[in-house]
C-alpha atoms as a PDB file:
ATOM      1  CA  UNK A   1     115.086  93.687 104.069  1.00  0.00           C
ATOM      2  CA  UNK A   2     117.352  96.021 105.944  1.00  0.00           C
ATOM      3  CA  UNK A   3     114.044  98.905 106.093  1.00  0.00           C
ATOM      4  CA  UNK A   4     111.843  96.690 106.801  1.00  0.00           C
ATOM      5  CA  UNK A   5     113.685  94.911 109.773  1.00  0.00           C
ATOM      6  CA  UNK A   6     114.353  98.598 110.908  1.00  0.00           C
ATOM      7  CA  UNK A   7     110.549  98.904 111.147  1.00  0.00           C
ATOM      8  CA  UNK A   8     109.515  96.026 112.792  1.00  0.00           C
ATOM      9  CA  UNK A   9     111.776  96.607 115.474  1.00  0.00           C
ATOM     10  CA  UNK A  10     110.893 100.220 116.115  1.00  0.00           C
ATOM     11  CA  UNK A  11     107.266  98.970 116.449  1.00  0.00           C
ATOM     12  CA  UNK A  12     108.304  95.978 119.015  1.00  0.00           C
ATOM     13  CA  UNK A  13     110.398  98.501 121.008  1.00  0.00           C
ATOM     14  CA  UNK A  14     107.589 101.160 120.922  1.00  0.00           C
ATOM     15  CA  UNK A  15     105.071  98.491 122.299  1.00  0.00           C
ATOM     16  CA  UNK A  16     107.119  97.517 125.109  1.00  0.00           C
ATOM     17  CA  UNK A  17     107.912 101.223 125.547  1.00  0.00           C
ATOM     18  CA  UNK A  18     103.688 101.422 125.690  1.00  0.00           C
ATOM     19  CA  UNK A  19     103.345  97.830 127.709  1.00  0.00           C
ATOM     20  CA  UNK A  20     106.180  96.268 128.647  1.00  0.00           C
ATOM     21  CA  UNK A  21     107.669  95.401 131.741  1.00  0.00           C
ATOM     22  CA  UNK A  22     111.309  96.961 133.307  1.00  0.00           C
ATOM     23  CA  UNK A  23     112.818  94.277 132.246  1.00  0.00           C
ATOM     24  CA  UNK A  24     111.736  94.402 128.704  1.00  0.00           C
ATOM     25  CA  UNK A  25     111.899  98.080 128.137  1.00  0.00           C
ATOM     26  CA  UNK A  26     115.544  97.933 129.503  1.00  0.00           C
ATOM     27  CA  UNK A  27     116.304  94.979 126.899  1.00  0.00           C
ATOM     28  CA  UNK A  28     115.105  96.857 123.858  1.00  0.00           C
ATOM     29  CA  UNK A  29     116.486 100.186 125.135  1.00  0.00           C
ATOM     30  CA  UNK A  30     119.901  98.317 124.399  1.00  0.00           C
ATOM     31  CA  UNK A  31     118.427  96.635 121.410  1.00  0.00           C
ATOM     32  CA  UNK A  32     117.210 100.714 120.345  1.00  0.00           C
ATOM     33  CA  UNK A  33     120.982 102.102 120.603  1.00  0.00           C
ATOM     34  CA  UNK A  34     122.187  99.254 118.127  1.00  0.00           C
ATOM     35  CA  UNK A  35     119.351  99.901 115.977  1.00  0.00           C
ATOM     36  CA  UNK A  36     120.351 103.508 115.594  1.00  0.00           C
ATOM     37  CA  UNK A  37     123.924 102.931 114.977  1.00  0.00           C
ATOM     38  CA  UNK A  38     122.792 100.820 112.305  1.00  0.00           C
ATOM     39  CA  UNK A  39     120.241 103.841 110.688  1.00  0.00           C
ATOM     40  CA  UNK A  40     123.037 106.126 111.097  1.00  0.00           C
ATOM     41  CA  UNK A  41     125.715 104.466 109.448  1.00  0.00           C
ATOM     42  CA  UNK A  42     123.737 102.563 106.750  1.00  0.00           C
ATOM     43  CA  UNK A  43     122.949 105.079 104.447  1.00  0.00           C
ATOM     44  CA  UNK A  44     126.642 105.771 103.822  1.00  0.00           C
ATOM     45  CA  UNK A  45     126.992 102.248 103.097  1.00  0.00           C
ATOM     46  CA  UNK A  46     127.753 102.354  99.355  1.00  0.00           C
ATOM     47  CA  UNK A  47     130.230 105.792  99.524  1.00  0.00           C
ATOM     48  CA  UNK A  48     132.057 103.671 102.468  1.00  0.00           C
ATOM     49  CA  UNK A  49     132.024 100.323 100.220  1.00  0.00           C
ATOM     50  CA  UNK A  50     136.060 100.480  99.591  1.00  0.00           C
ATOM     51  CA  UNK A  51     136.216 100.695 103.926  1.00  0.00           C
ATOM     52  CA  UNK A  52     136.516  97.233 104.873  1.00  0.00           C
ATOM     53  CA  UNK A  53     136.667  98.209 108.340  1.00  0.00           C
ATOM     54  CA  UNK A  54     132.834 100.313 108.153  1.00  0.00           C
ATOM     55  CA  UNK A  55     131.054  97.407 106.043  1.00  0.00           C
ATOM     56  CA  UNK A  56     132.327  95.089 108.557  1.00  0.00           C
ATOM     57  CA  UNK A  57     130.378  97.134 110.957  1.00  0.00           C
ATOM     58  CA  UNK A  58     127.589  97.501 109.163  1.00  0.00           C
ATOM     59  CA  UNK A  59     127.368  93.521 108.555  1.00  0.00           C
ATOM     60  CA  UNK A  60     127.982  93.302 112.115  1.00  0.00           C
ATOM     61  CA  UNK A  61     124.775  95.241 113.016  1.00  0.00           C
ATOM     62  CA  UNK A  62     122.617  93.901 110.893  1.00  0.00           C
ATOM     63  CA  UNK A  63     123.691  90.779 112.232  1.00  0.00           C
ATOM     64  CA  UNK A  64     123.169  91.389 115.721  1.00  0.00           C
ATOM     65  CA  UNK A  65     119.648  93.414 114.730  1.00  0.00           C
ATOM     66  CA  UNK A  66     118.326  90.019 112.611  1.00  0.00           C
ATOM     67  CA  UNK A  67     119.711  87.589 115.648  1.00  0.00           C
ATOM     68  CA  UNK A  68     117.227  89.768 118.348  1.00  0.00           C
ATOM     69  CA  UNK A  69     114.153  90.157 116.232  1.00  0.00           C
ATOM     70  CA  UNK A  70     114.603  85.902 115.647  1.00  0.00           C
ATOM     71  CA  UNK A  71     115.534  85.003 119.049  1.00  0.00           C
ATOM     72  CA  UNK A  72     112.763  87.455 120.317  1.00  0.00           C
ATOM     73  CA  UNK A  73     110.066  87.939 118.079  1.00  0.00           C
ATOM     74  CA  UNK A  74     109.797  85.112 115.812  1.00  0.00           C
ATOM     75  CA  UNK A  75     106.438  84.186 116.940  1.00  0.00           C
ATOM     76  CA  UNK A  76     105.058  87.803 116.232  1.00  0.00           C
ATOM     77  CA  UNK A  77     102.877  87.835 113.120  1.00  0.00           C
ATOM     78  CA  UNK A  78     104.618  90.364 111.500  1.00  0.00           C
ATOM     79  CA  UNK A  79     107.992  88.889 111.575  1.00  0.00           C
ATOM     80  CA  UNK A  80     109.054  87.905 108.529  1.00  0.00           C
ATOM     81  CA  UNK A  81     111.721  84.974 107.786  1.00  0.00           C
ATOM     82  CA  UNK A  82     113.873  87.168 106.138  1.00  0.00           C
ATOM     83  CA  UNK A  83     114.996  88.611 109.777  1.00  0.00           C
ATOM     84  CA  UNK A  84     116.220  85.267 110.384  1.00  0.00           C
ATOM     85  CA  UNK A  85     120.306  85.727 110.146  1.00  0.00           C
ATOM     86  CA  UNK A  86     120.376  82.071 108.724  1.00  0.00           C
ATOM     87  CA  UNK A  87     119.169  83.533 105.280  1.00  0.00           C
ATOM     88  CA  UNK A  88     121.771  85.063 103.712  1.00  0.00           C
ATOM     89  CA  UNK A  89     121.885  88.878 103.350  1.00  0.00           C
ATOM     90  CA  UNK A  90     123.101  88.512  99.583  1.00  0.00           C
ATOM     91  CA  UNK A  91     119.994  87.133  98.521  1.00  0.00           C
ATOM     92  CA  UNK A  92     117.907  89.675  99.703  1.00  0.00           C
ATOM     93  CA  UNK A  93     117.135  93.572  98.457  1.00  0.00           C
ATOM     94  CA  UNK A  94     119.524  95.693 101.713  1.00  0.00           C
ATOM     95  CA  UNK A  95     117.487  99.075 100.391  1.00  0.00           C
ATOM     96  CA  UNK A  96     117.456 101.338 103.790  1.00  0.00           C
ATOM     97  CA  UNK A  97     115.525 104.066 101.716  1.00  0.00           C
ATOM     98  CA  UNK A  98     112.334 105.811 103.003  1.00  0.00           C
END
C-alpha cells in the first residue's frame, strides 16, 4: 500500500505541477516535502524497527500522506480505498520496494 500511495501522489502533484493553479501547486509542494521524508526514511524501516522513536515517525507520515490523498483526491479514479487512514495499516502489504 505504502508504494503504491507513494505513486499516486507523485502523479497528483506532477499534474498540478503541469495544470494546477498557485494555490494548488503551493499545497502539494508541502504535501511533496512530506512525501519525501517518508521515501527517505521508509526503506530503513525494518533495520530501525527496535527505534520506537523512528517508527513513530514513519507511522506518522504515512498517516498524514493517506489523510491528504482522502481528503483531496478521493474522487480521482485511481484512488484506491486503501489510502483511506480509516483502514488499518496492519491489514495491508507496507512493501515500499521498486
Amino acid at each position: 500500500m505504502d508504494r503504491a500511495l507513494a505513486v499516486f501522489l507523485r502523479k497528483r502533484i506532477a499534474e498540478a505541477d503541469a495544470y494546477g493553479c498557485a494555490a494548488e501547486q503551493k499545497a502539494l509542494a508541502g504535501v511533496a516535502e512530506v512525501l519525501a521524508e517518508f521515501e527517505e526514511k521508509h526503506p530503513r524501516q525494518a533495520q530501525m524497527a527496535h527505534d520506537d522513536f523512528f517508527t513513530a515517525q514513519i507511522d506518522t507520515l504515512r498517516w498524514v500522506l493517506r489523510c491528504v490523498a482522502t481528503g483531496a483526491f478521493t474522487a480521482h479514479p485511481e484512488f484506491q480505498p486503501a489510502f483511506n487512514p480509516s483502514v488499518p495499516v496492519r491489514s495491508q502489504s507496507t512493501e515500499f520496494s521498486s
